[in-house]
C-alpha atoms as a PDB file:
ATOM      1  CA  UNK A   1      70.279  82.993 108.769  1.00  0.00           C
ATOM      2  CA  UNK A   2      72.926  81.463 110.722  1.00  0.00           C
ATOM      3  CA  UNK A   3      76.731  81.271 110.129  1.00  0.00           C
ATOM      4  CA  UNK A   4      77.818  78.138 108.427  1.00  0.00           C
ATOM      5  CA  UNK A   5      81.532  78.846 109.305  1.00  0.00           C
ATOM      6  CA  UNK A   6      84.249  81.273 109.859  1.00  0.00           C
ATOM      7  CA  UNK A   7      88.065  82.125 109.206  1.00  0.00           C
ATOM      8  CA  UNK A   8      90.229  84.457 110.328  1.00  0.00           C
ATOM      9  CA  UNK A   9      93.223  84.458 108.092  1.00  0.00           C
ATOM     10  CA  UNK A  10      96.275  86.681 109.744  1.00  0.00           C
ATOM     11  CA  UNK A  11      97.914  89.301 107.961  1.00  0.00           C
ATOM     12  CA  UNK A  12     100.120  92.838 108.824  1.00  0.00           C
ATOM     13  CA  UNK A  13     100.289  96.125 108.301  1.00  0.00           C
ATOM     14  CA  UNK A  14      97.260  96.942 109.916  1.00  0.00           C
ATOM     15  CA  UNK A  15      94.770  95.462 107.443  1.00  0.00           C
ATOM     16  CA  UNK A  16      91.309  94.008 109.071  1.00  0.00           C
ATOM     17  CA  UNK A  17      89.044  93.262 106.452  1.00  0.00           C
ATOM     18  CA  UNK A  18      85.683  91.336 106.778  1.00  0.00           C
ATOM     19  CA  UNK A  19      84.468  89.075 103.453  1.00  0.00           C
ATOM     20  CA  UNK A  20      81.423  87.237 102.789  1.00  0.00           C
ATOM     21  CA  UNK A  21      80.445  85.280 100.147  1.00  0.00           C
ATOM     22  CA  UNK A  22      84.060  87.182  98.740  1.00  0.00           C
ATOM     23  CA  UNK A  23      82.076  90.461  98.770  1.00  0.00           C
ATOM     24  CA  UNK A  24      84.565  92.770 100.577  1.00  0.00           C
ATOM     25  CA  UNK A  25      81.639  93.990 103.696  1.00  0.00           C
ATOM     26  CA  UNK A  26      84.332  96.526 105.130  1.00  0.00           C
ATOM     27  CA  UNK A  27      88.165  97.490 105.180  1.00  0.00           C
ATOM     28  CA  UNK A  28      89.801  98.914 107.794  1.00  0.00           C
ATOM     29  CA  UNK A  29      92.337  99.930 105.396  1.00  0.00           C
ATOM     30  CA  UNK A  30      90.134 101.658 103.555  1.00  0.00           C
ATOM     31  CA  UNK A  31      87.818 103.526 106.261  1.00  0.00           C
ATOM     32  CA  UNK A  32      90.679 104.177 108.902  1.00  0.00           C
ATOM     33  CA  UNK A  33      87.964 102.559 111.662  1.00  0.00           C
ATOM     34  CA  UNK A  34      87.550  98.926 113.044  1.00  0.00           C
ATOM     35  CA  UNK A  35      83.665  97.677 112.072  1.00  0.00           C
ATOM     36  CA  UNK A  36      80.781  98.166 114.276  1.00  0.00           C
ATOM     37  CA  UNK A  37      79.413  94.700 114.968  1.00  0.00           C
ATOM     38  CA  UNK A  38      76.046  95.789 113.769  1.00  0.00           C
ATOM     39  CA  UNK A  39      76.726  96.760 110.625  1.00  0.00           C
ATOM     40  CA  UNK A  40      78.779  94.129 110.258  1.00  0.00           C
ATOM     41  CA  UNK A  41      75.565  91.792 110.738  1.00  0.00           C
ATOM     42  CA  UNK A  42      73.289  93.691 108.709  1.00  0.00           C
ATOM     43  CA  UNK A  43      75.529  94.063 105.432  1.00  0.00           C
ATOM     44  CA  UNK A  44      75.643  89.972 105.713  1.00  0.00           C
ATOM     45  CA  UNK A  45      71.685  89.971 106.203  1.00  0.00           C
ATOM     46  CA  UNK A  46      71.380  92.156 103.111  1.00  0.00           C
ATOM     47  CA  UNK A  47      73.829  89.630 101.018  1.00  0.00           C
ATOM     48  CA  UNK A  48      70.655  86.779 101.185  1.00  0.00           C
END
């Protein structure tokens, strides 16, 4: 599977969430944590 595009849409108060497909894959917001790149990559994978 390759990616067909990105965006990176700013935004404050120390939100950095990561969509695909507009499935929410991970919130910063919500866990506290930045995402670890391989997770990241597998929760896409698993979205096929």
């Amino acid at each position: 599977m390759q990616l067909g595009s990105m965006k990176l849409v700013p935004s404050s108060g120390g939100a950095f969430e990561v969509k695909a497909n507009g499935k929410l894959i991970h919130s910063k917001l919500e866990t506290g944590q930045f995402p670890d790149p391989d997770s990241i990559v597998r929760a896409v994978r698993q979205l096929r």
